[in-house]
PDB file of N, CA and C in Angstrom:
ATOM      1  N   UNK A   1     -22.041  30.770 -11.026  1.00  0.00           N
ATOM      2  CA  UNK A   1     -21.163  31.162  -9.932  1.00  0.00           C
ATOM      3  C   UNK A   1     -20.466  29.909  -9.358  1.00  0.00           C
ATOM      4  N   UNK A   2     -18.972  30.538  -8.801  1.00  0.00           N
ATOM      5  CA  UNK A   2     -18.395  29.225  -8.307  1.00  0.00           C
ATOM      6  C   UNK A   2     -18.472  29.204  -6.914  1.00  0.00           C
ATOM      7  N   UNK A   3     -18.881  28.423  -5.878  1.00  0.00           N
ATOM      8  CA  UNK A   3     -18.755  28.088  -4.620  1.00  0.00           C
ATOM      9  C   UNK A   3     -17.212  27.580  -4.228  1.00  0.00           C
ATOM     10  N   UNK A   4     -15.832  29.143  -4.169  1.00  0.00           N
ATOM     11  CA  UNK A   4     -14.962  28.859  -4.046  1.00  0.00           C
ATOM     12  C   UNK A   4     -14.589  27.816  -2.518  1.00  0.00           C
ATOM     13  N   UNK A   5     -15.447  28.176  -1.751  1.00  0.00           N
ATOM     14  CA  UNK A   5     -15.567  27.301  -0.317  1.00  0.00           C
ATOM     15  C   UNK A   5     -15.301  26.121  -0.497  1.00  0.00           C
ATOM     16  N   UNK A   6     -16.644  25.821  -0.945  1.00  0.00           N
ATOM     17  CA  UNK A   6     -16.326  24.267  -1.723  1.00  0.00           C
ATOM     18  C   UNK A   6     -15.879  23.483  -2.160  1.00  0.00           C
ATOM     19  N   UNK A   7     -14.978  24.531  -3.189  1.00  0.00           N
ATOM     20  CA  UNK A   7     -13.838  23.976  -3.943  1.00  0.00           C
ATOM     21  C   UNK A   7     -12.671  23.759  -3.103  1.00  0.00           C
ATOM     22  N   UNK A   8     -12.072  24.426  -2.247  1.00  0.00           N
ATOM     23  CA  UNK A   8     -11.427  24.022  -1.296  1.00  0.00           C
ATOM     24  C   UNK A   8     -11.427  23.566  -0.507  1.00  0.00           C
ATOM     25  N   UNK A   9     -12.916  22.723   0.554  1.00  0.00           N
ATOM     26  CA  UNK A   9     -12.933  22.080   1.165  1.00  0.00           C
ATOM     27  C   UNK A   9     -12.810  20.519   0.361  1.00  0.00           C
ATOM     28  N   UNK A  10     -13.460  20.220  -0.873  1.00  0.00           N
ATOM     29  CA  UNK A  10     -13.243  19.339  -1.159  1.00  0.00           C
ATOM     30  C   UNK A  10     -11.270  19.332  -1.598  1.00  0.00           C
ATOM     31  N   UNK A  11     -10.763  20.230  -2.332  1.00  0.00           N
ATOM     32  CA  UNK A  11      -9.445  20.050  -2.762  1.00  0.00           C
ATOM     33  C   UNK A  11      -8.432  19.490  -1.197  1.00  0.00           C
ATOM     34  N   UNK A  12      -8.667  19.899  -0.279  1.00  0.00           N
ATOM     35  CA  UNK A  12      -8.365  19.850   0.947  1.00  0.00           C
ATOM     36  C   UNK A  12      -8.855  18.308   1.331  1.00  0.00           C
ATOM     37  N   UNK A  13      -9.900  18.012   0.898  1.00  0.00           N
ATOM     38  CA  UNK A  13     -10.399  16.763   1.484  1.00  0.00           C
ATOM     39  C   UNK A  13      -9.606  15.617   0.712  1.00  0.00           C
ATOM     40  N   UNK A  14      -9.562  15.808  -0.738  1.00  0.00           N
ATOM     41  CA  UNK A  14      -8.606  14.828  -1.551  1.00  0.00           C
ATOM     42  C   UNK A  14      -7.488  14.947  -0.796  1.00  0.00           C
ATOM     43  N   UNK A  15      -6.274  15.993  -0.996  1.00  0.00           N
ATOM     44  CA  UNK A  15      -5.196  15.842  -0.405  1.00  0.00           C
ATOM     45  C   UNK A  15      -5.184  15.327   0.790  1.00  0.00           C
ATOM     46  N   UNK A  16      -5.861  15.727   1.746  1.00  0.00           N
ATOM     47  CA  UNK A  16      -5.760  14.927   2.576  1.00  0.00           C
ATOM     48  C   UNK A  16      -6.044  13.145   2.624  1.00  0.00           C
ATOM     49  N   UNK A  17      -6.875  12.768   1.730  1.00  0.00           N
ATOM     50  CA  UNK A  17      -7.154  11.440   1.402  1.00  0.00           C
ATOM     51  C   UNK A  17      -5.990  10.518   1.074  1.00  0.00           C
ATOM     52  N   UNK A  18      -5.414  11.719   0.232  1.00  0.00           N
ATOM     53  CA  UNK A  18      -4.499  10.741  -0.595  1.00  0.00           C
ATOM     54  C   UNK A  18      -3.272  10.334  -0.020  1.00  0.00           C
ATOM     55  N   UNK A  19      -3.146  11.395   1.018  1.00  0.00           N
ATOM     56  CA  UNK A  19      -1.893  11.575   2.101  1.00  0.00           C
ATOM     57  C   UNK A  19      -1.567  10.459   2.778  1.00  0.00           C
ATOM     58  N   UNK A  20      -3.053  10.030   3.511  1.00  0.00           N
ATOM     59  CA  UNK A  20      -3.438   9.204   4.405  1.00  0.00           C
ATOM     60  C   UNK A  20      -3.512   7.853   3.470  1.00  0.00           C
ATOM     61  N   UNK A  21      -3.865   7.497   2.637  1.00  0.00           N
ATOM     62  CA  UNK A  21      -4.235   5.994   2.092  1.00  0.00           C
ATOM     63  C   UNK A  21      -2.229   5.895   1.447  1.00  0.00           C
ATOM     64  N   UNK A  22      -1.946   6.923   1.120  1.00  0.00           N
ATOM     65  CA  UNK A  22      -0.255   7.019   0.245  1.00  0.00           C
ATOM     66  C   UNK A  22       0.745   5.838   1.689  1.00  0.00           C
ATOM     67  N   UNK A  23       0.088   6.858   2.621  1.00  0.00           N
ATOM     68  CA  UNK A  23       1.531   6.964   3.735  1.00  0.00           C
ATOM     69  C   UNK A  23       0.913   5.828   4.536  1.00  0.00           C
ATOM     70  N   UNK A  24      -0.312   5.326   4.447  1.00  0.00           N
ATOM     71  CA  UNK A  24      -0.534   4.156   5.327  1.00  0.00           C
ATOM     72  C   UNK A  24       0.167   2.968   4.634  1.00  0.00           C
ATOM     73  N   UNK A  25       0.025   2.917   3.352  1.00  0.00           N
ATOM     74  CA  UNK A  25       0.020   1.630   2.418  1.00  0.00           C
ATOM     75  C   UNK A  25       1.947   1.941   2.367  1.00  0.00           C
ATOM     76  N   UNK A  26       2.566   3.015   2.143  1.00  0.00           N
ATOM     77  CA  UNK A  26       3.715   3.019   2.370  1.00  0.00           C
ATOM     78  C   UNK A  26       4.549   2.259   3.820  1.00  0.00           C
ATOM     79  N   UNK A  27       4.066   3.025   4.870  1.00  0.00           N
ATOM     80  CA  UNK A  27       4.374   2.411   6.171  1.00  0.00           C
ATOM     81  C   UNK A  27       3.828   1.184   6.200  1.00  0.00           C
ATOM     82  N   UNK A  28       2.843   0.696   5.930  1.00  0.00           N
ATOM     83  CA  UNK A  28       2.746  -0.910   6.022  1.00  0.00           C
ATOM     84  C   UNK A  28       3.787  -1.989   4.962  1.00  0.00           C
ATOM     85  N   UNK A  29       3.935  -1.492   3.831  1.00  0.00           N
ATOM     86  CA  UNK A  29       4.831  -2.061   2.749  1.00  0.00           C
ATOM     87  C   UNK A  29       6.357  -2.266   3.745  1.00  0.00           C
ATOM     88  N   UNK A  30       6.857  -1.125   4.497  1.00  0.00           N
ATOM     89  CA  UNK A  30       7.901  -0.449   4.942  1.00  0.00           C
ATOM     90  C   UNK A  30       8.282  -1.483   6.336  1.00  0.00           C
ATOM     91  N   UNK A  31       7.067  -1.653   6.777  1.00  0.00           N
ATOM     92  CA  UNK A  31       7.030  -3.007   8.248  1.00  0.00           C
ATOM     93  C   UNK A  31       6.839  -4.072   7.842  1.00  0.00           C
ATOM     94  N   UNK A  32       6.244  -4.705   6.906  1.00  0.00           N
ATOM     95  CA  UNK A  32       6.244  -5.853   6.037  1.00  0.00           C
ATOM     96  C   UNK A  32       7.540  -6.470   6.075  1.00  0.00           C
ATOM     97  N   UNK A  33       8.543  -5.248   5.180  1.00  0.00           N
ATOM     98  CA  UNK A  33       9.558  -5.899   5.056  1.00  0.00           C
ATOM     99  C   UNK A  33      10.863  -6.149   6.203  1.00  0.00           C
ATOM    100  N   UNK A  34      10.432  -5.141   7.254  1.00  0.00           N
ATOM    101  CA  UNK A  34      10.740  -5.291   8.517  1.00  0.00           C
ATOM    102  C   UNK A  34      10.717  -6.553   9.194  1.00  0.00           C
ATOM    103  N   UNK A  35       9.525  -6.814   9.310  1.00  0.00           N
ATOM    104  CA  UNK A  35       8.945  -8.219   9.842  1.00  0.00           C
ATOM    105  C   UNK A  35       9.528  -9.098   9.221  1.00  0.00           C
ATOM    106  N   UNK A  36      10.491  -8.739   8.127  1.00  0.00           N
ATOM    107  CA  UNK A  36      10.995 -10.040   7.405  1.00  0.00           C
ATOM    108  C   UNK A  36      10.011 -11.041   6.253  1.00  0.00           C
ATOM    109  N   UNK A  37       8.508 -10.273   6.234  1.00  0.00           N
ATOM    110  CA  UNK A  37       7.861 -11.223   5.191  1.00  0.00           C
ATOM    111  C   UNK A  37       8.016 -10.187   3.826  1.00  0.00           C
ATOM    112  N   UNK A  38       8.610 -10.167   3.205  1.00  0.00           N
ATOM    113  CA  UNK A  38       9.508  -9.333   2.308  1.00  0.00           C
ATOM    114  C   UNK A  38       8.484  -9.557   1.148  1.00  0.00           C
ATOM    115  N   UNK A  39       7.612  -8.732   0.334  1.00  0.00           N
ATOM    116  CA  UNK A  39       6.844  -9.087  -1.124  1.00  0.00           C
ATOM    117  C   UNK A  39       7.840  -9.570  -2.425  1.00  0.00           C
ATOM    118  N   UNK A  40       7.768 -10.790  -2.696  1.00  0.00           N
ATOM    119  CA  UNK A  40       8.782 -11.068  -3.854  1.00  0.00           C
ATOM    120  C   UNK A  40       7.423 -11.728  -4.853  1.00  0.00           C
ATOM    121  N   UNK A  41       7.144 -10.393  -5.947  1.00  0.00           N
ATOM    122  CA  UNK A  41       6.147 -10.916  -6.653  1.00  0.00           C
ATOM    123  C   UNK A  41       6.942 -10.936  -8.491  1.00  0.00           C
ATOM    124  N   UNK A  42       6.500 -12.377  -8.833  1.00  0.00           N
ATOM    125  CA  UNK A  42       6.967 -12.814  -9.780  1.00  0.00           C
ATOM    126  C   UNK A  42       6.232 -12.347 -11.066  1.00  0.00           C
ATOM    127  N   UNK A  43       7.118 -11.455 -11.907  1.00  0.00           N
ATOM    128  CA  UNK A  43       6.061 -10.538 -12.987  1.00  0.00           C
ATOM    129  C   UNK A  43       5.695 -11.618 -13.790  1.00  0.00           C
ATOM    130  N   UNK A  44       4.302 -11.282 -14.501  1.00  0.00           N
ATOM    131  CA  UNK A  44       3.997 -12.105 -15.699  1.00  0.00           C
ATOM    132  C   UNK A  44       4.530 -11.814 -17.336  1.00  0.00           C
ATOM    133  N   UNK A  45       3.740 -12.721 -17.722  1.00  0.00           N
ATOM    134  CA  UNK A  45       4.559 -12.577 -18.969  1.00  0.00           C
ATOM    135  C   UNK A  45       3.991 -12.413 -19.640  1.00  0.00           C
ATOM    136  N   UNK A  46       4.383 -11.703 -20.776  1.00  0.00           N
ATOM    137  CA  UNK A  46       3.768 -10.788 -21.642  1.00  0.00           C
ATOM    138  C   UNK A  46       4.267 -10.738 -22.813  1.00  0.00           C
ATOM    139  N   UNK A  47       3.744 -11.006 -23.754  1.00  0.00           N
ATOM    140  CA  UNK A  47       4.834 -11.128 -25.368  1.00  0.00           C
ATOM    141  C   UNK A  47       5.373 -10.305 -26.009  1.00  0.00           C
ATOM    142  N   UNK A  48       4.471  -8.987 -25.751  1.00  0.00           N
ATOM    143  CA  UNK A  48       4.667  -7.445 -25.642  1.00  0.00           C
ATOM    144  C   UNK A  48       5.721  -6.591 -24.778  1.00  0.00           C
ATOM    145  N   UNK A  49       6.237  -7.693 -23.908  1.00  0.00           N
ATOM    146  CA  UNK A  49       6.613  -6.523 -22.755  1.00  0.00           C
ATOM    147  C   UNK A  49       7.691  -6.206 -23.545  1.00  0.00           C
ATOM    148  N   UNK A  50       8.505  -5.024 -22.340  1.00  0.00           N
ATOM    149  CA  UNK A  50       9.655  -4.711 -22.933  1.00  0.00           C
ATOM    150  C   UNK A  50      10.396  -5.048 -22.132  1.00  0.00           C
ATOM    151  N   UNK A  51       9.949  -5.311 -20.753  1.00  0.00           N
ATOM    152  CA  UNK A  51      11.440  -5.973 -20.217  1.00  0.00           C
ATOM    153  C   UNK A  51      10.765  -7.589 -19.621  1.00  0.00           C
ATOM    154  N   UNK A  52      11.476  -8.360 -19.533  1.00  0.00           N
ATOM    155  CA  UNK A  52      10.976  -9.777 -19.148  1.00  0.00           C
ATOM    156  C   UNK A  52      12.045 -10.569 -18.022  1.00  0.00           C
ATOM    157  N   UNK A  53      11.393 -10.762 -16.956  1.00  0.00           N
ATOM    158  CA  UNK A  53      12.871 -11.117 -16.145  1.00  0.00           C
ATOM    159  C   UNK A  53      13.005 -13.044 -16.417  1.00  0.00           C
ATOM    160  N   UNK A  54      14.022 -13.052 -16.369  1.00  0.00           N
ATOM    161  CA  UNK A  54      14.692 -14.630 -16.674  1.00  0.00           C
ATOM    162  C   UNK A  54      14.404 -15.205 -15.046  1.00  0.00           C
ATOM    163  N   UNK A  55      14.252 -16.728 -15.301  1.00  0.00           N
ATOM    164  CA  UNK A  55      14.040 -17.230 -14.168  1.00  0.00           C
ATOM    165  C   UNK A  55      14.994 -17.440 -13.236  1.00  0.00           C
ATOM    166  N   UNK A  56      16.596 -17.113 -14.157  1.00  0.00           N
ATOM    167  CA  UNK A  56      17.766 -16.972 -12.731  1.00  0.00           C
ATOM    168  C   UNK A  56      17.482 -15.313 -12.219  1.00  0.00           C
ATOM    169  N   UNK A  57      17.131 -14.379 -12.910  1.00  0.00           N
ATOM    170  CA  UNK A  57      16.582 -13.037 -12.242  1.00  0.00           C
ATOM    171  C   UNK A  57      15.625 -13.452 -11.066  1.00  0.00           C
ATOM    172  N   UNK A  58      14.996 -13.700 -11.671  1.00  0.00           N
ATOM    173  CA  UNK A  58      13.436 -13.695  -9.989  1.00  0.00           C
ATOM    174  C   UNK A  58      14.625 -14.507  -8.944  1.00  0.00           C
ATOM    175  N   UNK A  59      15.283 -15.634  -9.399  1.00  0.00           N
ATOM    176  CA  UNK A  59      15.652 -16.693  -8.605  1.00  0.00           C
ATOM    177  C   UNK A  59      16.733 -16.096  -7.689  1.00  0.00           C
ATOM    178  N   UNK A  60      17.397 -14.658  -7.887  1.00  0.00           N
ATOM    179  CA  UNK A  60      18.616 -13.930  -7.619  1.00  0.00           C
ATOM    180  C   UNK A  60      17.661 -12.999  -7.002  1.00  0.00           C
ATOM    181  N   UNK A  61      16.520 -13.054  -7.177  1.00  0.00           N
ATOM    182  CA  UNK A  61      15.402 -11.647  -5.842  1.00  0.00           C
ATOM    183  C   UNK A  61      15.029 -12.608  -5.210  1.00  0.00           C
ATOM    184  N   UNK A  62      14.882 -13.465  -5.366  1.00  0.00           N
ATOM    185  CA  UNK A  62      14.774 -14.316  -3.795  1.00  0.00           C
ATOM    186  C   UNK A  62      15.602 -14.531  -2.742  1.00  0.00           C
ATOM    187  N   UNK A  63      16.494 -14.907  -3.535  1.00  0.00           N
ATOM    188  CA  UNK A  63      17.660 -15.418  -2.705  1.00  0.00           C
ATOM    189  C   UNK A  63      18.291 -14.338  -1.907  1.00  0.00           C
ATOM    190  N   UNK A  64      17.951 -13.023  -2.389  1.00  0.00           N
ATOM    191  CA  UNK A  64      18.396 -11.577  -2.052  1.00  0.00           C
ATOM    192  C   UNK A  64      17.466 -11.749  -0.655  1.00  0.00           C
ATOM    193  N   UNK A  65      16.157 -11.769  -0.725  1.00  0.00           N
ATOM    194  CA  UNK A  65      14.953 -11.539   0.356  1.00  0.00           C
ATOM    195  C   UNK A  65      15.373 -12.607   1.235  1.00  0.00           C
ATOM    196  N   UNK A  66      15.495 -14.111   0.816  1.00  0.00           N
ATOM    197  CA  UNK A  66      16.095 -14.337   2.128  1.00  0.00           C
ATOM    198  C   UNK A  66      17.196 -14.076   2.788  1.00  0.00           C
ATOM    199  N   UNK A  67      18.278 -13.818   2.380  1.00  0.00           N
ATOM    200  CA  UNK A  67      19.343 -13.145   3.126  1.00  0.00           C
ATOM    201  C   UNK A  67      18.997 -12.184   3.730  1.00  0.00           C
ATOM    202  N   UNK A  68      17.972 -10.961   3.020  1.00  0.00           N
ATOM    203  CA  UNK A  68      18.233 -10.168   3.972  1.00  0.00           C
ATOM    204  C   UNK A  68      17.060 -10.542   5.022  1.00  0.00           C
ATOM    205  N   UNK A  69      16.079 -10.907   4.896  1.00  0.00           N
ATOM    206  CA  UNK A  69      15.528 -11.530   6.219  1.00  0.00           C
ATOM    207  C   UNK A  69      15.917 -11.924   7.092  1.00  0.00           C
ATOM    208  N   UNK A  70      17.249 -13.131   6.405  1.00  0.00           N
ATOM    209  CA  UNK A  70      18.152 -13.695   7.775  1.00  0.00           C
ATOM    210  C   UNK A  70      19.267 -12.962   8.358  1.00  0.00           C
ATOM    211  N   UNK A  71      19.486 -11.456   8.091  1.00  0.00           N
ATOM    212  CA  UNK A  71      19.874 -10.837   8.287  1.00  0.00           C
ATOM    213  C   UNK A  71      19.117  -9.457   9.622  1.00  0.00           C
ATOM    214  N   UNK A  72      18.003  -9.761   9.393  1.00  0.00           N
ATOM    215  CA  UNK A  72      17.078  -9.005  10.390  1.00  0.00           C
ATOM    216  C   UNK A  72      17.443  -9.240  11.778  1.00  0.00           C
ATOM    217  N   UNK A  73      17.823  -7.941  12.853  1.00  0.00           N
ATOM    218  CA  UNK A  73      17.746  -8.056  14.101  1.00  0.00           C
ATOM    219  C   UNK A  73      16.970  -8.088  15.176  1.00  0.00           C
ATOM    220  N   UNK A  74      16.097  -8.005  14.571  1.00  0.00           N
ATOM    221  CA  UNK A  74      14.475  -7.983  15.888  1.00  0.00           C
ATOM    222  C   UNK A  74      14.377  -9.793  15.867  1.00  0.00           C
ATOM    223  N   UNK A  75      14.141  -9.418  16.918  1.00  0.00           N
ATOM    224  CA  UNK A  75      13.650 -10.946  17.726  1.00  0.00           C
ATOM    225  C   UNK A  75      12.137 -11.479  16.878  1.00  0.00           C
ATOM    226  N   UNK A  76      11.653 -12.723  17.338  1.00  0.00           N
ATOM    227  CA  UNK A  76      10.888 -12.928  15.836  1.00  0.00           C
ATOM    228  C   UNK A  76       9.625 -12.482  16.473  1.00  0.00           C
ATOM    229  N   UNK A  77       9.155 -11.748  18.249  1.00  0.00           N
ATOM    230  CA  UNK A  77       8.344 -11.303  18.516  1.00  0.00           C
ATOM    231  C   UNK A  77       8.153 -10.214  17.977  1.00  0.00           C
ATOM    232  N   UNK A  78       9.578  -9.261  17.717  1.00  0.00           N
ATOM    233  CA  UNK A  78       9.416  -8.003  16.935  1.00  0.00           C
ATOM    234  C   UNK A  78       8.944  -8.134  15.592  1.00  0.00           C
ATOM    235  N   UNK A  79       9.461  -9.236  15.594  1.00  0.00           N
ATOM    236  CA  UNK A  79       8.564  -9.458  13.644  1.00  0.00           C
ATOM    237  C   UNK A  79       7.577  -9.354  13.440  1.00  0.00           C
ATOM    238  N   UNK A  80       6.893 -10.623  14.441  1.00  0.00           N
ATOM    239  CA  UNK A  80       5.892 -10.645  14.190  1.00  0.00           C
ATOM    240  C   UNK A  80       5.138  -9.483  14.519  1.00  0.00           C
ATOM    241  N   UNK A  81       5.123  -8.514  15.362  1.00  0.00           N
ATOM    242  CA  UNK A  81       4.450  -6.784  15.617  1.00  0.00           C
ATOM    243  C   UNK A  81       4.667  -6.145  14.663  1.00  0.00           C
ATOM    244  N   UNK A  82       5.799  -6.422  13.878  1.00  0.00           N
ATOM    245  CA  UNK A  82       5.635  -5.197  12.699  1.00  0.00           C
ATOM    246  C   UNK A  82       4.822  -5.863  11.682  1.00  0.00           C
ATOM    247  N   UNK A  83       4.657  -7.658  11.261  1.00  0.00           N
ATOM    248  CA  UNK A  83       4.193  -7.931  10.241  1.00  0.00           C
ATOM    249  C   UNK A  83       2.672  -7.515  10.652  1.00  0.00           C
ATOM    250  N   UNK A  84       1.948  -7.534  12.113  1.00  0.00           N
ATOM    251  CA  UNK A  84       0.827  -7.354  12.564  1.00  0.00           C
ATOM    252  C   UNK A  84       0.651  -5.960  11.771  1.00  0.00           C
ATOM    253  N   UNK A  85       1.281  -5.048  12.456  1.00  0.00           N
ATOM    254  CA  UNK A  85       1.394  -3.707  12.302  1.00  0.00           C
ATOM    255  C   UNK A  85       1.285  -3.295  10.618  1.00  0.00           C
ATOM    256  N   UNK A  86       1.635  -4.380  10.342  1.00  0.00           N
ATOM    257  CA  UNK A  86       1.907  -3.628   8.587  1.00  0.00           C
ATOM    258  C   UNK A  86       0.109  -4.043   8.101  1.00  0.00           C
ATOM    259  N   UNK A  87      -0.338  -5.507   8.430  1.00  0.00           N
ATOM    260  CA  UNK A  87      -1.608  -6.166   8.153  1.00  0.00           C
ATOM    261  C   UNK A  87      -2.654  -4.779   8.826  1.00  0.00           C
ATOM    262  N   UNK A  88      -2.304  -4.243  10.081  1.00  0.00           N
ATOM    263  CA  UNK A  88      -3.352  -2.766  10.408  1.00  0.00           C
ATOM    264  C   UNK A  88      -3.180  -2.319   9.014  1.00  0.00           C
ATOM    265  N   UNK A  89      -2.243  -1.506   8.901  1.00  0.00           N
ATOM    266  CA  UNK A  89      -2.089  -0.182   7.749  1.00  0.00           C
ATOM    267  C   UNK A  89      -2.569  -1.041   7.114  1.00  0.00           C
ATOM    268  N   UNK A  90      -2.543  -1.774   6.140  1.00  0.00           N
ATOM    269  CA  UNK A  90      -3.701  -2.080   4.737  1.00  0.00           C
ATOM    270  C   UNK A  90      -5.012  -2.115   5.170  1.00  0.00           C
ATOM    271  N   UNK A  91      -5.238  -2.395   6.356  1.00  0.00           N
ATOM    272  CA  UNK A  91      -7.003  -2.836   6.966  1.00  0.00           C
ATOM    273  C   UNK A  91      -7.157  -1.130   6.691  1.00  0.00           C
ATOM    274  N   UNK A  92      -6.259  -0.383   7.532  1.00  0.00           N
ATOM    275  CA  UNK A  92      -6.705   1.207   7.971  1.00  0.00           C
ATOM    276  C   UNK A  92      -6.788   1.993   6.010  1.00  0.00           C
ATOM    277  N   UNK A  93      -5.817   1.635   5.519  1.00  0.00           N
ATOM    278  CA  UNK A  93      -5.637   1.950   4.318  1.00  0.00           C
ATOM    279  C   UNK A  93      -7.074   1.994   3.316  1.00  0.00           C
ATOM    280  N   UNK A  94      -7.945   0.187   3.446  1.00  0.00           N
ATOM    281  CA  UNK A  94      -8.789  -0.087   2.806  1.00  0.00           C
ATOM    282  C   UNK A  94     -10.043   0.683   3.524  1.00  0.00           C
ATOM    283  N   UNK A  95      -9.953   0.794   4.689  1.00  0.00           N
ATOM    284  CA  UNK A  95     -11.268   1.611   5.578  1.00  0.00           C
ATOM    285  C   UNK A  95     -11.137   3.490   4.907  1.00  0.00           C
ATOM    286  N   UNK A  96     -10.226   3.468   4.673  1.00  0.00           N
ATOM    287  CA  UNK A  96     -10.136   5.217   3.983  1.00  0.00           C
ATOM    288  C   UNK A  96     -10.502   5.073   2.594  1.00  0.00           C
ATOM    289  N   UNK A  97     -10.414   3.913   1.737  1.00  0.00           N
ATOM    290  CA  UNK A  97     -11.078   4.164   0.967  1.00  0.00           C
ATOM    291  C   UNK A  97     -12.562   3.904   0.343  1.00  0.00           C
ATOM    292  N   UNK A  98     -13.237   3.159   1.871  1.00  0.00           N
ATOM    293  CA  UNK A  98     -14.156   2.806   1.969  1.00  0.00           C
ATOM    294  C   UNK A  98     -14.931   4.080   2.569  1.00  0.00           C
ATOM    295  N   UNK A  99     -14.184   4.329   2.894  1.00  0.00           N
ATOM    296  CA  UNK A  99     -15.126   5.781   4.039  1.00  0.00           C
ATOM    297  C   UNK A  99     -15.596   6.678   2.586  1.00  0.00           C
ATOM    298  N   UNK A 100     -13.854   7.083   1.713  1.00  0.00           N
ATOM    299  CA  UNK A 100     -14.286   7.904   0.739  1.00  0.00           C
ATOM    300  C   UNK A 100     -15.230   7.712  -0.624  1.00  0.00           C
ATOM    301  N   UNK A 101     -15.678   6.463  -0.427  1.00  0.00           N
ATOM    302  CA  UNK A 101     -16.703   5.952  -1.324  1.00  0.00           C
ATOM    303  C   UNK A 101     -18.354   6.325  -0.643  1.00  0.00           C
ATOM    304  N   UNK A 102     -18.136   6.119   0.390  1.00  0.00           N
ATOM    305  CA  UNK A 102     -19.588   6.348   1.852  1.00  0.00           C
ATOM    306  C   UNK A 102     -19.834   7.787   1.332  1.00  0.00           C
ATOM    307  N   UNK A 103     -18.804   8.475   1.716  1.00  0.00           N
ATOM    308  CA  UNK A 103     -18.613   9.564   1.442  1.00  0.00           C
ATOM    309  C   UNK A 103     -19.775  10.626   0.143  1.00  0.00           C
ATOM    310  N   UNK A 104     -18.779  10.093  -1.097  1.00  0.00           N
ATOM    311  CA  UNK A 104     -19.473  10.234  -2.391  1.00  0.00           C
ATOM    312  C   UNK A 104     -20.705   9.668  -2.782  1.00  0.00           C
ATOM    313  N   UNK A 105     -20.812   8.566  -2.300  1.00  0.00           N
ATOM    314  CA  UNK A 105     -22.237   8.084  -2.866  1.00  0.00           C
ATOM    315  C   UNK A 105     -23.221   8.175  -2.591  1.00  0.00           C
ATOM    316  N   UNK A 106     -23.896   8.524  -1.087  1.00  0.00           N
ATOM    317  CA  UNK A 106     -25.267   9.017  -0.598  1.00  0.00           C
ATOM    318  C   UNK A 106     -25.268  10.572  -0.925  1.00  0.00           C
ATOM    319  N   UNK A 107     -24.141  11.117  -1.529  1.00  0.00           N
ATOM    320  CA  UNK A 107     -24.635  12.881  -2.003  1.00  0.00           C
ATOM    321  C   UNK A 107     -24.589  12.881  -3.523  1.00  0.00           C
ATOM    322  N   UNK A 108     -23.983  11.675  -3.998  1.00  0.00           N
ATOM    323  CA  UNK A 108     -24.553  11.229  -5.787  1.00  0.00           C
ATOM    324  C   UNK A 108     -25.695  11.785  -5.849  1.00  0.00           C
ATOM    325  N   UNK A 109     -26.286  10.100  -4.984  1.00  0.00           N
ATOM    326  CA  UNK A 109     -27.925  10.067  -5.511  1.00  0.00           C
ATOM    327  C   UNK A 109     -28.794  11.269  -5.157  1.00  0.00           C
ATOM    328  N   UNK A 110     -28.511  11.682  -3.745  1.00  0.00           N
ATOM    329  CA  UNK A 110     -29.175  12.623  -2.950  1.00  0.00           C
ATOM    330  C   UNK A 110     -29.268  13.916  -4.151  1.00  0.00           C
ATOM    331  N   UNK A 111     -28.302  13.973  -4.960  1.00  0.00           N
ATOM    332  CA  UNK A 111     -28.399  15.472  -5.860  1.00  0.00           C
ATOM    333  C   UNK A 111     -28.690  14.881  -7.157  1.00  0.00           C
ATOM    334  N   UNK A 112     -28.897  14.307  -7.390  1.00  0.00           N
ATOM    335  CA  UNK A 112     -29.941  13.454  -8.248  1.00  0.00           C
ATOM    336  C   UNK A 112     -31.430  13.683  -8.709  1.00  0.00           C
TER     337      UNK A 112
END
């Protein structure tokens, strides 16, 4: 027999998980670049890859991030609140998926 209850409290419990860790790590990415500390991460290299960026590429996404940084209108107190603000959402982000590990693992063993 299936414990349809179940099945939907947990299906309910994922979606909701995923909602929350999606849209935190989104909104923090989203104030990051607000704050003006913009992620410019330089891909590696790979002999395999299929696409490989040239070092005037990365050098043309930089130069992009600082402009538009120096282009930002918040005062650099506002910056700095959103870069704060963005450093929460990953803390809050990593605590949801710490909770959902708490979660799963004392009813592992427990049904064990």
């Amino acid at each position: 027999m299936i414990d349809w209850g179940a099945f939907v409290v947990v299906f309910a419990a994922a979606l909701v998980g995923t909602v929350v860790v999606v849209g935190l790590y989104a909104l923090g990415l989203r104030l990051l670049v607000v704050g003006g500390r913009v992620p410019v991460v330089v891909p590696a290299e790979f002999t395999d890859a299929i696409t490989v960026l040239t070092p005037a590429e990365i050098a043309s996404a930089e130069r992009k991030a600082a402009k538009a940084a120096r282009k930002n209108p918040l005062t650099p107190g506002q910056r700095r609140l959103a870069a704060y603000t963005a450093y929460a959402c990953f803390a809050l982000c990593g605590l949801a998926v710490l909770f959902g590990i708490y979660l799963i693992v004392p009813f592992f063993h427990a049904g064990a």
